[in-house]
N, C-alpha and C. Protein backbone atom coordinates (compact mmCIF):
# COMPACT_ATOMS: atom_id res chain seq x y z
N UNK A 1 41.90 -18.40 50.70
CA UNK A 1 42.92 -19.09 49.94
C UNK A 1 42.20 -20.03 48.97
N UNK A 2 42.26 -19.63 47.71
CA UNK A 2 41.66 -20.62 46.66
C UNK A 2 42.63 -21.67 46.15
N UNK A 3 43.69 -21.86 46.45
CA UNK A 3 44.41 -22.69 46.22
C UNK A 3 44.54 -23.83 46.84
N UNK A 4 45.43 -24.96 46.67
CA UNK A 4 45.88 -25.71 47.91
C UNK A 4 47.62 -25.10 48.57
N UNK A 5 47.65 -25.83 49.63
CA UNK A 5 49.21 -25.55 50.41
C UNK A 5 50.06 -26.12 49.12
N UNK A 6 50.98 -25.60 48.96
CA UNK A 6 52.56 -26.32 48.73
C UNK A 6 52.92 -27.26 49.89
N UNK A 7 53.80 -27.83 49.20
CA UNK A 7 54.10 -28.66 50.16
C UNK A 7 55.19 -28.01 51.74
N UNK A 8 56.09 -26.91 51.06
CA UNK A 8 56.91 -26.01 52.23
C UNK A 8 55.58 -25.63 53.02
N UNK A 9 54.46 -25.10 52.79
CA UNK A 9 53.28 -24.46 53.43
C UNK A 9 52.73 -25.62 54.25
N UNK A 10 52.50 -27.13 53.63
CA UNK A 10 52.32 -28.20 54.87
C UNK A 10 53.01 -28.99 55.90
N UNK A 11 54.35 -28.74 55.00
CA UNK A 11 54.80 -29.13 56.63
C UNK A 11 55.59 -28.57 57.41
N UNK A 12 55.19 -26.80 57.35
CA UNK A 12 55.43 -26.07 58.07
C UNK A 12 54.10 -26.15 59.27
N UNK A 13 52.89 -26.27 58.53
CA UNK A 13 51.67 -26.52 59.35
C UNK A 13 51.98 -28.16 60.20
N UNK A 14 52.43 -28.82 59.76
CA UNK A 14 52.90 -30.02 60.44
C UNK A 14 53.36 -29.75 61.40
N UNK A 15 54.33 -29.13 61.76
CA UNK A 15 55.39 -28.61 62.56
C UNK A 15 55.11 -27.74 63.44
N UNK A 16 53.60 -27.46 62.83
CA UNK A 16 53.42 -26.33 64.05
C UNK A 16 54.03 -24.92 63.68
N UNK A 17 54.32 -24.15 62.62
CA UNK A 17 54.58 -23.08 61.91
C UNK A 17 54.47 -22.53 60.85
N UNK A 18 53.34 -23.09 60.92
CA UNK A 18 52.56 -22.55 59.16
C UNK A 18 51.82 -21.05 59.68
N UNK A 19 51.50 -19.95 58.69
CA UNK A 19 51.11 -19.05 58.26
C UNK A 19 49.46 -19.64 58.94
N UNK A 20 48.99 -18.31 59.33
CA UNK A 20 47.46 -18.18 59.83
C UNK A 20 46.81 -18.69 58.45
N UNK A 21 46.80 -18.06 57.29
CA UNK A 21 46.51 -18.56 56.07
C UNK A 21 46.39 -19.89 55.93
N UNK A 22 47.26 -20.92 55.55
CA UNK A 22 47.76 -21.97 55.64
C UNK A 22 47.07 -22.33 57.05
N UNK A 23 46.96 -22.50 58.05
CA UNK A 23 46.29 -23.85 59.00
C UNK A 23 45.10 -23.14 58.51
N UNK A 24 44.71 -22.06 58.19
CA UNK A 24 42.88 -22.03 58.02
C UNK A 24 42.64 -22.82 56.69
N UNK A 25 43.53 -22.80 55.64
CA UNK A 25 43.03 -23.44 54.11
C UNK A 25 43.23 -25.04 54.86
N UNK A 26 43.97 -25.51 55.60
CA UNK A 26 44.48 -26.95 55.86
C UNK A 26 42.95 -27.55 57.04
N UNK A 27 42.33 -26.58 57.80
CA UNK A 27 41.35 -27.18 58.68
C UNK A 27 40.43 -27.03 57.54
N UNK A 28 40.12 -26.12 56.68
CA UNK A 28 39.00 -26.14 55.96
C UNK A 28 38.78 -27.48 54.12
N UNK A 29 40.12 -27.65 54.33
CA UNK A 29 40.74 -28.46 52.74
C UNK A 29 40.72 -29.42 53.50
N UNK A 30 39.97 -31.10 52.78
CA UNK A 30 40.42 -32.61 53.18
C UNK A 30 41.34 -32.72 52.72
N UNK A 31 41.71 -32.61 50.81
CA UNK A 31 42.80 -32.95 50.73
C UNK A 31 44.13 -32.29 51.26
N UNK A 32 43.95 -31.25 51.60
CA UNK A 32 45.42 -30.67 52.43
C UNK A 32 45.40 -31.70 53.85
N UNK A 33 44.60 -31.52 54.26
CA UNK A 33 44.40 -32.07 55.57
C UNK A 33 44.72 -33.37 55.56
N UNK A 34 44.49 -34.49 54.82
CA UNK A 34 45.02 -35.65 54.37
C UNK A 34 46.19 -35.78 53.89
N UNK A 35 46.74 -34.76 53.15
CA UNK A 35 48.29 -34.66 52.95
C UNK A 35 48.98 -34.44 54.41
N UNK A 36 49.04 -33.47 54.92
CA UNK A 36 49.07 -33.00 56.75
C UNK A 36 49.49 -34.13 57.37
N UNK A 37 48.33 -35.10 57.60
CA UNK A 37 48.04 -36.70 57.83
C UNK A 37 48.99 -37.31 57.39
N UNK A 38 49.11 -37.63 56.04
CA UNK A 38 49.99 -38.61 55.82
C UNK A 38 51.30 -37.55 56.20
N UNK A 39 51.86 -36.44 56.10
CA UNK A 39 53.24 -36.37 56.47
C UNK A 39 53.59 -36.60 57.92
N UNK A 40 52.36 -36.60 58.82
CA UNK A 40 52.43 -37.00 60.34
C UNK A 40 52.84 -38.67 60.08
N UNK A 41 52.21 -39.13 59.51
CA UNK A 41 52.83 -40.41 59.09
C UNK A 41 53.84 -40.92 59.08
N UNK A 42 54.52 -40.27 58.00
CA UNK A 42 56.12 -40.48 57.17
C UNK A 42 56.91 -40.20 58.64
N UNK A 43 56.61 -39.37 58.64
CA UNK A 43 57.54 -38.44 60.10
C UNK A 43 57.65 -39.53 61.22
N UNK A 44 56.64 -39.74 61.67
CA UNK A 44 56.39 -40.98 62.87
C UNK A 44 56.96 -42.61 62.11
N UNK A 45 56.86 -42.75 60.96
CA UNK A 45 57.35 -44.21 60.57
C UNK A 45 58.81 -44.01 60.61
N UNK A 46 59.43 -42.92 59.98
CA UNK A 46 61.11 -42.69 60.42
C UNK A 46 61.54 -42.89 61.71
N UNK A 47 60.33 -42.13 62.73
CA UNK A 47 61.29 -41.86 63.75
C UNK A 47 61.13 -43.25 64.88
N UNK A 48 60.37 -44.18 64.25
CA UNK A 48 60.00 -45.83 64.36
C UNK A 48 61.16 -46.28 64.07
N UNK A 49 62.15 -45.83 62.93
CA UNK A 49 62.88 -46.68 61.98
C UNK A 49 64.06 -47.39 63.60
N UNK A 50 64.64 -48.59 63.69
CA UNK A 50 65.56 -48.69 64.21
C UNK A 50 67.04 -48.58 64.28
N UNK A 51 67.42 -47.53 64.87
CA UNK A 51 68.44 -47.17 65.24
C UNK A 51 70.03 -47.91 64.34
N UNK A 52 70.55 -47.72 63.11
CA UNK A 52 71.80 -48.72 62.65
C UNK A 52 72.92 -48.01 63.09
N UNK A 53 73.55 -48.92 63.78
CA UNK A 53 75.21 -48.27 63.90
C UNK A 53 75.81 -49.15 63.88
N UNK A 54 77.40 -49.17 62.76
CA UNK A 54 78.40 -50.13 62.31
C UNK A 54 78.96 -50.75 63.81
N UNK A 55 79.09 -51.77 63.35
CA UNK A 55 79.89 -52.59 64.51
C UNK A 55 81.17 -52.29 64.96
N UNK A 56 81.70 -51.97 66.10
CA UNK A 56 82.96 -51.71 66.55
C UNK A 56 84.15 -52.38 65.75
N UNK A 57 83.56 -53.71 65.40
CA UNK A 57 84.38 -54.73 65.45
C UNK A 57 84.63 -54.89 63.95
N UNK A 58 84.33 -54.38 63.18
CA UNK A 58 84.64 -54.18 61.96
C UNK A 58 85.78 -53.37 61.22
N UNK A 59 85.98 -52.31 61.83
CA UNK A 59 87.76 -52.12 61.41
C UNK A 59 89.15 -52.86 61.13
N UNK A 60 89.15 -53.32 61.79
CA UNK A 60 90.02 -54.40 61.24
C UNK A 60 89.90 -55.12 60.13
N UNK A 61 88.68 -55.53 59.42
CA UNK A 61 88.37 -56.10 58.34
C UNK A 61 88.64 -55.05 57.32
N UNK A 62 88.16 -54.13 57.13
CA UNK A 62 88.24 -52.92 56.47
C UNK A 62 89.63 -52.81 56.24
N UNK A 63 90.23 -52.33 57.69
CA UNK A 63 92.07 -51.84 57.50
C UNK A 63 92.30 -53.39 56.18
N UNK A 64 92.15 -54.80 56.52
CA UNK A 64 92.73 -55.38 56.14
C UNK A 64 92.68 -55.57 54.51
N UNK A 65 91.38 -55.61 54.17
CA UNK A 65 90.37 -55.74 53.14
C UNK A 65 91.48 -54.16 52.04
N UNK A 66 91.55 -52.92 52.83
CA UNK A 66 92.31 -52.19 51.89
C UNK A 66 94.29 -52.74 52.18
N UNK A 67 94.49 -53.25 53.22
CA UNK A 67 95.82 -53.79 52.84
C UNK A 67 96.17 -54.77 51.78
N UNK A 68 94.87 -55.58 51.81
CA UNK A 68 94.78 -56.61 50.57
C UNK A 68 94.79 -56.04 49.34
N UNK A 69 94.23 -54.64 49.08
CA UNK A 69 94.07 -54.31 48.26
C UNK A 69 95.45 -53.91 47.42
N UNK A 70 96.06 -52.87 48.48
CA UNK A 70 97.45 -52.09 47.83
C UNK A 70 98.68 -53.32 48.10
N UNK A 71 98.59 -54.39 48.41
CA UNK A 71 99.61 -55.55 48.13
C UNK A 71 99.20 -56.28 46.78
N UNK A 72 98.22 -56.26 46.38
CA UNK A 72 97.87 -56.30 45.20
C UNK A 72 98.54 -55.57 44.06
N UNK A 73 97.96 -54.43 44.30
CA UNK A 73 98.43 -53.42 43.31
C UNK A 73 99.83 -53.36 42.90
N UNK A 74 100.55 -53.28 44.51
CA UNK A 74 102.05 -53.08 44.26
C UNK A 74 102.61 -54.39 43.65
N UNK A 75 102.17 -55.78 43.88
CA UNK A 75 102.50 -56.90 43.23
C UNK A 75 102.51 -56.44 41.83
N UNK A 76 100.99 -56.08 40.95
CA UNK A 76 101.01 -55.82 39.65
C UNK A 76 102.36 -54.95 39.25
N UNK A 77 102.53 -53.96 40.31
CA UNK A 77 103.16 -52.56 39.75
C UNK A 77 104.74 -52.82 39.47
N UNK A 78 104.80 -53.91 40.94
CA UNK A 78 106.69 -54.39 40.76
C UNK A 78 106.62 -55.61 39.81
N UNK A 79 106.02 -56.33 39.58
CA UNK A 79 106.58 -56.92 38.44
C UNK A 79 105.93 -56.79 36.79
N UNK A 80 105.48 -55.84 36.21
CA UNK A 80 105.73 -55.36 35.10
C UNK A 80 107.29 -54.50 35.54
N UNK A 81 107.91 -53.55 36.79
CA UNK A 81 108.46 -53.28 36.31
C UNK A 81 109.84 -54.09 36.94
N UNK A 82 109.97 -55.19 37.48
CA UNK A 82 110.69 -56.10 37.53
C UNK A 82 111.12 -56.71 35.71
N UNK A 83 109.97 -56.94 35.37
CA UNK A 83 110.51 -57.52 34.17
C UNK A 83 110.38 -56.25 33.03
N UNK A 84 110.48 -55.30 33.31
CA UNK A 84 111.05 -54.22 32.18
C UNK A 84 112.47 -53.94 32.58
N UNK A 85 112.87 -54.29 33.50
CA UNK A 85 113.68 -54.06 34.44
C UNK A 85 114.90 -55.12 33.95
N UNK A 86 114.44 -56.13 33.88
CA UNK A 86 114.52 -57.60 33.36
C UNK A 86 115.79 -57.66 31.62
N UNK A 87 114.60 -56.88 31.19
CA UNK A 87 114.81 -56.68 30.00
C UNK A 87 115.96 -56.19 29.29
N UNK A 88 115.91 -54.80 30.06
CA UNK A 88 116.91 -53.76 30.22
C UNK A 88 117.73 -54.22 30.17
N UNK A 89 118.25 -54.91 31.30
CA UNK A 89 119.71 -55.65 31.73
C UNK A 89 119.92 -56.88 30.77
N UNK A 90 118.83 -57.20 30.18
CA UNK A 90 119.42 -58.24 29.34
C UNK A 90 120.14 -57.44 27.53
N UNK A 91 119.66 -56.30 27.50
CA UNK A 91 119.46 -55.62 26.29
C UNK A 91 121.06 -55.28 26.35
N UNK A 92 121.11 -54.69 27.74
CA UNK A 92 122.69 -54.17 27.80
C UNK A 92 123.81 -55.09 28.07
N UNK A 93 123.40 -56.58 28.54
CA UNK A 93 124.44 -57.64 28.61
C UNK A 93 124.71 -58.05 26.85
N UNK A 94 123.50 -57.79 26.25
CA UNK A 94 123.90 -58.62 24.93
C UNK A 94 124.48 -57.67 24.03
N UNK A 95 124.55 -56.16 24.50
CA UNK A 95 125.07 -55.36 23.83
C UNK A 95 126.68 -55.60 24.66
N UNK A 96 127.02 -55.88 25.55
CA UNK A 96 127.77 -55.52 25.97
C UNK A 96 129.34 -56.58 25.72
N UNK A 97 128.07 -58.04 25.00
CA UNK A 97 128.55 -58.98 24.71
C UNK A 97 129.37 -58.91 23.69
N UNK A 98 129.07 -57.59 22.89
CA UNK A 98 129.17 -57.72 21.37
C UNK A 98 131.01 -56.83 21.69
N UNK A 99 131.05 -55.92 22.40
CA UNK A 99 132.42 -55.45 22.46
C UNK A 99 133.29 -55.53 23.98
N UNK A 100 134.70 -55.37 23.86
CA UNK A 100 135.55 -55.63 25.05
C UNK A 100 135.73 -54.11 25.75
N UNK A 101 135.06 -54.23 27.24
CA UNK A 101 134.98 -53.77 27.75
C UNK A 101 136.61 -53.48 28.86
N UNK A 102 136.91 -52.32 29.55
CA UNK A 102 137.60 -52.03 30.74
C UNK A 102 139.19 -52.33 30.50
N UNK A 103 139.88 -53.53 31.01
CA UNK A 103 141.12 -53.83 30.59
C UNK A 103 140.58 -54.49 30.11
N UNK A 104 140.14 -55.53 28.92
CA UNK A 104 139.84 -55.94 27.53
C UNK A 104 140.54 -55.46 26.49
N UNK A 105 140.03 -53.77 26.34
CA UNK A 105 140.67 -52.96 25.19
C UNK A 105 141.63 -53.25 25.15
N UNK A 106 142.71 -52.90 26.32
CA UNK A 106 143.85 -52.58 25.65
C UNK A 106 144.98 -53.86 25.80
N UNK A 107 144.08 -54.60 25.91
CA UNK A 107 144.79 -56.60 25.39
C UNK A 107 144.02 -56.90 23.97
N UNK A 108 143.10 -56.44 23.66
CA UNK A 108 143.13 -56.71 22.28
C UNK A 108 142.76 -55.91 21.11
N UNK A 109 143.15 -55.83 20.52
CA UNK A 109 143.15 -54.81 19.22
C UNK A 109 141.27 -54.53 18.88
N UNK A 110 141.41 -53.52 18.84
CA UNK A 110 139.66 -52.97 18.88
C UNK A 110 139.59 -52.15 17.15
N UNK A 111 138.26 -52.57 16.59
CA UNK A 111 138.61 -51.82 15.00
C UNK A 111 137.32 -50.44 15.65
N UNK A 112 137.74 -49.47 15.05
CA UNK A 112 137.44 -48.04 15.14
C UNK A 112 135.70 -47.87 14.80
N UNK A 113 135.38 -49.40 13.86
CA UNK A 113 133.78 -49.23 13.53
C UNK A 113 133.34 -50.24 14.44
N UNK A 114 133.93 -51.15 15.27
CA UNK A 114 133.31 -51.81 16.08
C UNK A 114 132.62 -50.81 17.41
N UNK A 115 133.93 -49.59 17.96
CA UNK A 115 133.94 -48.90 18.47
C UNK A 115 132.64 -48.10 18.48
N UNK A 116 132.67 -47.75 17.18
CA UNK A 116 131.12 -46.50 16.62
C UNK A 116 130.06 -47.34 17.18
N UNK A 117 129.98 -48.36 16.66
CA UNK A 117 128.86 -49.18 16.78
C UNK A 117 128.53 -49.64 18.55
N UNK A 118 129.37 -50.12 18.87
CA UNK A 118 129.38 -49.87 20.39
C UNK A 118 128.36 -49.28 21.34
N UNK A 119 128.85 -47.91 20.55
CA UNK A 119 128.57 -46.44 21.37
C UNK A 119 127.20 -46.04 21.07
N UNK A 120 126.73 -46.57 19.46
CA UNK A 120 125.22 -46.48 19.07
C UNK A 120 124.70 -47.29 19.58
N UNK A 121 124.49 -48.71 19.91
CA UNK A 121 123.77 -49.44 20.61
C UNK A 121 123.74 -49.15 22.29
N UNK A 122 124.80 -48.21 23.18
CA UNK A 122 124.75 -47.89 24.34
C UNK A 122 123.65 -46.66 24.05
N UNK A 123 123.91 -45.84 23.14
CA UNK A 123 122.67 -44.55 22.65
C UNK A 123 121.44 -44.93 22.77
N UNK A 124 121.35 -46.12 21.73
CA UNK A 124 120.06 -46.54 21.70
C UNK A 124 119.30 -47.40 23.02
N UNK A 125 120.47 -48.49 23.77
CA UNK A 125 120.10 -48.68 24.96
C UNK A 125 119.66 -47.46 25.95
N UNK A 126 119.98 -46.70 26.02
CA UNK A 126 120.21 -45.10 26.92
C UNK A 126 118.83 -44.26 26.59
N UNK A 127 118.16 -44.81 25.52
CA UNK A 127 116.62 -43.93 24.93
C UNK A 127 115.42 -45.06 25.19
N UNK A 128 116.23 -46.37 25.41
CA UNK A 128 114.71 -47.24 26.00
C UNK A 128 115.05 -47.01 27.46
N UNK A 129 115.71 -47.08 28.02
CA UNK A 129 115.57 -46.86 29.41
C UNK A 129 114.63 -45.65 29.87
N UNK A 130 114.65 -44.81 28.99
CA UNK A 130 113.97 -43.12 29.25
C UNK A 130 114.19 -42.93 30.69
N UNK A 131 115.45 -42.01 30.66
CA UNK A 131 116.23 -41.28 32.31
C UNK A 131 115.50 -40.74 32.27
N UNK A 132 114.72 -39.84 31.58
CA UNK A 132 114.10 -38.59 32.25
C UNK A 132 112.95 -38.34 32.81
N UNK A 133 112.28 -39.75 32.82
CA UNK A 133 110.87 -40.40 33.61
C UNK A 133 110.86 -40.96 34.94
N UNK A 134 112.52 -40.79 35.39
CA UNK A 134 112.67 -41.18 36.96
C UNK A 134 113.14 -39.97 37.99
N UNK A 135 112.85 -39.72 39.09
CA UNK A 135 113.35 -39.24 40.07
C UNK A 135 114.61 -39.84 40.61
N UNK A 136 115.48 -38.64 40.65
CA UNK A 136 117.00 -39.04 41.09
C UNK A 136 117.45 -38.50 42.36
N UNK A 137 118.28 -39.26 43.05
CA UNK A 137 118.39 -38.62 44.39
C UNK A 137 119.77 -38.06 43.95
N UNK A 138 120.33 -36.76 44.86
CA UNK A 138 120.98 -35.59 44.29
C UNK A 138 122.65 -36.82 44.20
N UNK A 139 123.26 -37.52 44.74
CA UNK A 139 124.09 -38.44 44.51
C UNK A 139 124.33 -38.87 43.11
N UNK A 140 122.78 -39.36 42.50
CA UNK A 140 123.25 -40.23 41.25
C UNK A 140 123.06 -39.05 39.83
N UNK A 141 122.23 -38.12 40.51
CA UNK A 141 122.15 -36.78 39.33
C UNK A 141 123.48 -36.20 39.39
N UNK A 142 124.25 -36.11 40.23
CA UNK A 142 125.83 -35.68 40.26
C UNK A 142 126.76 -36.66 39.43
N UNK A 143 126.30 -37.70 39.65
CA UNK A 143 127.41 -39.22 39.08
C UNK A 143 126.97 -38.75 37.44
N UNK A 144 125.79 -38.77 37.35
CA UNK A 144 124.63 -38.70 35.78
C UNK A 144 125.43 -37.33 35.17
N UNK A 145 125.41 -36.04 35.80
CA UNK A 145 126.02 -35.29 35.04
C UNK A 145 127.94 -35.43 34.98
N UNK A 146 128.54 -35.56 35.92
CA UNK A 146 129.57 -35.85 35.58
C UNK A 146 130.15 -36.82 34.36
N UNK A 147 129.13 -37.92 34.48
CA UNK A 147 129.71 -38.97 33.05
C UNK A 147 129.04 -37.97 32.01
N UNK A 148 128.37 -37.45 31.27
CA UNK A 148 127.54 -36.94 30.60
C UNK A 148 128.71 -35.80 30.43
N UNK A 149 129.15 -35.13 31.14
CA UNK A 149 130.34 -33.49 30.81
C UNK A 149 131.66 -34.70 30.40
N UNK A 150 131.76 -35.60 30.72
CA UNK A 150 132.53 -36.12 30.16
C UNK A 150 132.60 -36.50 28.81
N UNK A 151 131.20 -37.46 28.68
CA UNK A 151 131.52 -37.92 27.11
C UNK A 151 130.69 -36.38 26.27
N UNK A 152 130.41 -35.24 26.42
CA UNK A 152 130.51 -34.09 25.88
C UNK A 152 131.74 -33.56 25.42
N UNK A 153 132.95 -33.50 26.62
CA UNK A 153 134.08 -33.45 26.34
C UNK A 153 134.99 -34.27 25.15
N UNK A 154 134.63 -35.22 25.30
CA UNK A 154 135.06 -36.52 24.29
C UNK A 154 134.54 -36.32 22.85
N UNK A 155 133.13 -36.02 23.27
CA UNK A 155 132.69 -35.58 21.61
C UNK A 155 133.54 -34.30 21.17
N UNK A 156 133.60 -33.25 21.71
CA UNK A 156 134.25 -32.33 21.39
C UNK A 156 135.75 -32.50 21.07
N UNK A 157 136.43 -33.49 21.52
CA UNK A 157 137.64 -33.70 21.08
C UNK A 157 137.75 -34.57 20.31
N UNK A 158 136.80 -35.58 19.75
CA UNK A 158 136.86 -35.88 18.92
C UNK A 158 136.55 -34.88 16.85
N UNK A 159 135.46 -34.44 17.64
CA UNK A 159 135.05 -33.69 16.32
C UNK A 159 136.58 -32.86 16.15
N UNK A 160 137.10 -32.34 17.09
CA UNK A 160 138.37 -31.35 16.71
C UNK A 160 139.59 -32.30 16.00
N UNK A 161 139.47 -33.44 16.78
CA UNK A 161 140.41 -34.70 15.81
C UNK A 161 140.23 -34.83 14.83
N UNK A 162 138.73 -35.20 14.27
CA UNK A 162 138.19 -35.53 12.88
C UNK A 162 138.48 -34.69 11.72
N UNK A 163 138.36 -33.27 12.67
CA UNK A 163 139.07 -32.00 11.81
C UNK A 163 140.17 -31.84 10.92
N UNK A 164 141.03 -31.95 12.12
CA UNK A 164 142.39 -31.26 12.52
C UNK A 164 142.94 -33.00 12.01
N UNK A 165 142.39 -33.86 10.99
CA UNK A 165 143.62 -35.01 10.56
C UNK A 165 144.00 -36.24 11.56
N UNK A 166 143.77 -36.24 12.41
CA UNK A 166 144.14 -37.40 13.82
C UNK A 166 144.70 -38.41 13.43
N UNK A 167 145.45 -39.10 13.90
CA UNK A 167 146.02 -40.65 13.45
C UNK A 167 144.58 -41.78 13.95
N UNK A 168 144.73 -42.49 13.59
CA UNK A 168 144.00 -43.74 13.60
C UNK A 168 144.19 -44.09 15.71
N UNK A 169 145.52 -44.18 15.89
CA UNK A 169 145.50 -44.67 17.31
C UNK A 169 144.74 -43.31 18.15
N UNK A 170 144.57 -42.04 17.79
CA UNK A 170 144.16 -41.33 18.68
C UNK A 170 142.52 -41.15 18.41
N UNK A 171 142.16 -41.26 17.10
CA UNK A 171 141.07 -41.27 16.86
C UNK A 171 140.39 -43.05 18.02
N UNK A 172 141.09 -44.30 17.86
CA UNK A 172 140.89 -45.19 18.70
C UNK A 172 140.46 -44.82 20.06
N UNK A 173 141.61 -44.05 20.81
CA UNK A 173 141.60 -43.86 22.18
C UNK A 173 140.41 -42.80 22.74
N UNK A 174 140.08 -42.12 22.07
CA UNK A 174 138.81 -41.50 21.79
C UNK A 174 137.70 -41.92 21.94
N UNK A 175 137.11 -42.61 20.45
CA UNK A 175 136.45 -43.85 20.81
C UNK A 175 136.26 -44.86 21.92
N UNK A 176 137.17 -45.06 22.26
CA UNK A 176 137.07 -46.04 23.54
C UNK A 176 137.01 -45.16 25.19
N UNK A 177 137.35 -43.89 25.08
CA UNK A 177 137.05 -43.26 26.48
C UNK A 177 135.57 -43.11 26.09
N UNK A 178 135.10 -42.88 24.79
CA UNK A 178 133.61 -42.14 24.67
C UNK A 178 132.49 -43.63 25.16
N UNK A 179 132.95 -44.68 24.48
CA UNK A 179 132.18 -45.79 24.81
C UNK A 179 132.20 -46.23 26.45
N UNK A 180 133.78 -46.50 27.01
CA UNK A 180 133.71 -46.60 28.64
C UNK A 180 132.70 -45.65 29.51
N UNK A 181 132.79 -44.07 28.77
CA UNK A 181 131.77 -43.68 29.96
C UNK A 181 130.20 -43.54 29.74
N UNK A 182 130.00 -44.04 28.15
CA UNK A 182 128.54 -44.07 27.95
C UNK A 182 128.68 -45.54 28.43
N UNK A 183 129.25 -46.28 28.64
CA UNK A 183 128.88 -47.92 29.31
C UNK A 183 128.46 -47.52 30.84
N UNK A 184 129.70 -46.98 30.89
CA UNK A 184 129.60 -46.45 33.15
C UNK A 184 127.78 -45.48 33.08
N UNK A 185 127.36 -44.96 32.07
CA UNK A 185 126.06 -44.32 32.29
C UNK A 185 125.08 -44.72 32.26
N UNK A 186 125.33 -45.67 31.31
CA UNK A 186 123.51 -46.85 31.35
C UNK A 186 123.66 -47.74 32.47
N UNK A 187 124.79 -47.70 33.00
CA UNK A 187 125.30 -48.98 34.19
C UNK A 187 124.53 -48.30 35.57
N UNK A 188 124.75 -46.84 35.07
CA UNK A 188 124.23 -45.97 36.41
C UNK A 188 122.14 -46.02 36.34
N UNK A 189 121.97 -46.37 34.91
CA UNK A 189 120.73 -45.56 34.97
C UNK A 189 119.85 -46.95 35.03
N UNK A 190 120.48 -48.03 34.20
CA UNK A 190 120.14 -49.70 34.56
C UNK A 190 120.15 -50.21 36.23
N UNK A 191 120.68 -49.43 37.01
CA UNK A 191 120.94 -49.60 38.54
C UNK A 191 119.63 -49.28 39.29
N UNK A 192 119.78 -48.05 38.88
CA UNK A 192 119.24 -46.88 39.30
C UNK A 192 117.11 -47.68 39.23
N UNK A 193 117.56 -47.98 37.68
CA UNK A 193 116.15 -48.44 37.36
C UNK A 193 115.58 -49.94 38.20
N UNK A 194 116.73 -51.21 38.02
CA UNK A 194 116.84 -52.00 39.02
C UNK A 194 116.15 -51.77 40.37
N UNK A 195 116.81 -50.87 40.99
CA UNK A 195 116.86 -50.77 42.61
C UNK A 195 115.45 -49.92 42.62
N UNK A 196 114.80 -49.09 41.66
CA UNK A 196 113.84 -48.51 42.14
C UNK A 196 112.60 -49.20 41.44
N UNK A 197 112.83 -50.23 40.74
CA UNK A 197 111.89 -51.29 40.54
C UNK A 197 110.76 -50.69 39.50
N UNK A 198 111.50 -49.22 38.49
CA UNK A 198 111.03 -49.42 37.17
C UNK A 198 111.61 -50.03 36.03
């Protein structure tokens, strides 16, 4: 063997399973033989090393150390959405401020563009909330489509009014079923958002 060992070739000879080849180049080579040496070394200073094993008694710190952690988190998480939450409800009180709601209407005379306008600021309330970024339990997705086939319906009878000539009081009563149940829908989805603390 004109070479020296690899290192797989010495400390297989270490080990006591090197190739006839290999222990004859390693008795006849210092420097193999000194490599040999020092891996008897390494080997014996590890198996010197003392023994580490975690303390029993340390779990509890740990469990607690990650409970600290996710009470944290969820603090951050509920109040950004406490106060988007916040917001919401204030967006739809001051919209809500602006027209007469339920028995209101029909004690006081309502004008037909207050009405429109109404119904666009419940629209536009109804697109910052973004419904379609929450999970619904099958209860309020039933309540959600029922108001929704409703004011569909409403649109549709209105556009056929708008058509077809309508008087002013029916074109009104229109208006005001279309606004009551887009009010009853952000009421559902402002709840909804409330209680699930986005």
């Amino acid at each position: 063997m004109t070479q020296h060992c690899t290192m797989e070739e010495l400390l297989a000879v270490r080990d006591g399973e090197g190739s006839a080849a290999a222990r004859y180049h390693v008795d006849h080579c210092s420097a193999c033989r000194a490599e040999v040496d020092r891996l008897h070394q390494v080997a014996a200073a590890l198996r010197a090393l003392p023994i580490q094993r975690p303390p029993r008694d340390r779990w509890p710190e740990v469990r607690a150390a990650a409970a600290g952690a996710r009470r944290r988190r969820r603090w951050i998480t509920t109040g950004w959405a406490s106060l988007a939450a916040a917001a919401t409800v204030a967006v739809i009180l001051g919209i809500r401020g602006g027209w007469p709601s339920g028995g209101q209407m029909a004690a006081r005379p309502v004008s037909l563009d207050s009405l429109v306008s109404a119904s666009q600021q419940l629209e536009d309330a109804l697109r910052a909330l973004d419904p379609t970024s929450r999970v619904l339990s099958g209860r309020v997705a039933s309540t959600i489509a029922e108001l929704e086939d409703g004011i569909a319906l409403v649109d549709a009878q209105l556009s056929e009014a708008q058509r077809g000539g309508a008087g002013q009081d029916e074109l009104l009563r229109l208006w005001q079923q279309r606004v009551q149940l887009m009010d009853r829908l952000v009421n559902v989805h402002v709840t909804r958002a409330a209680y699930v603390g986005l």
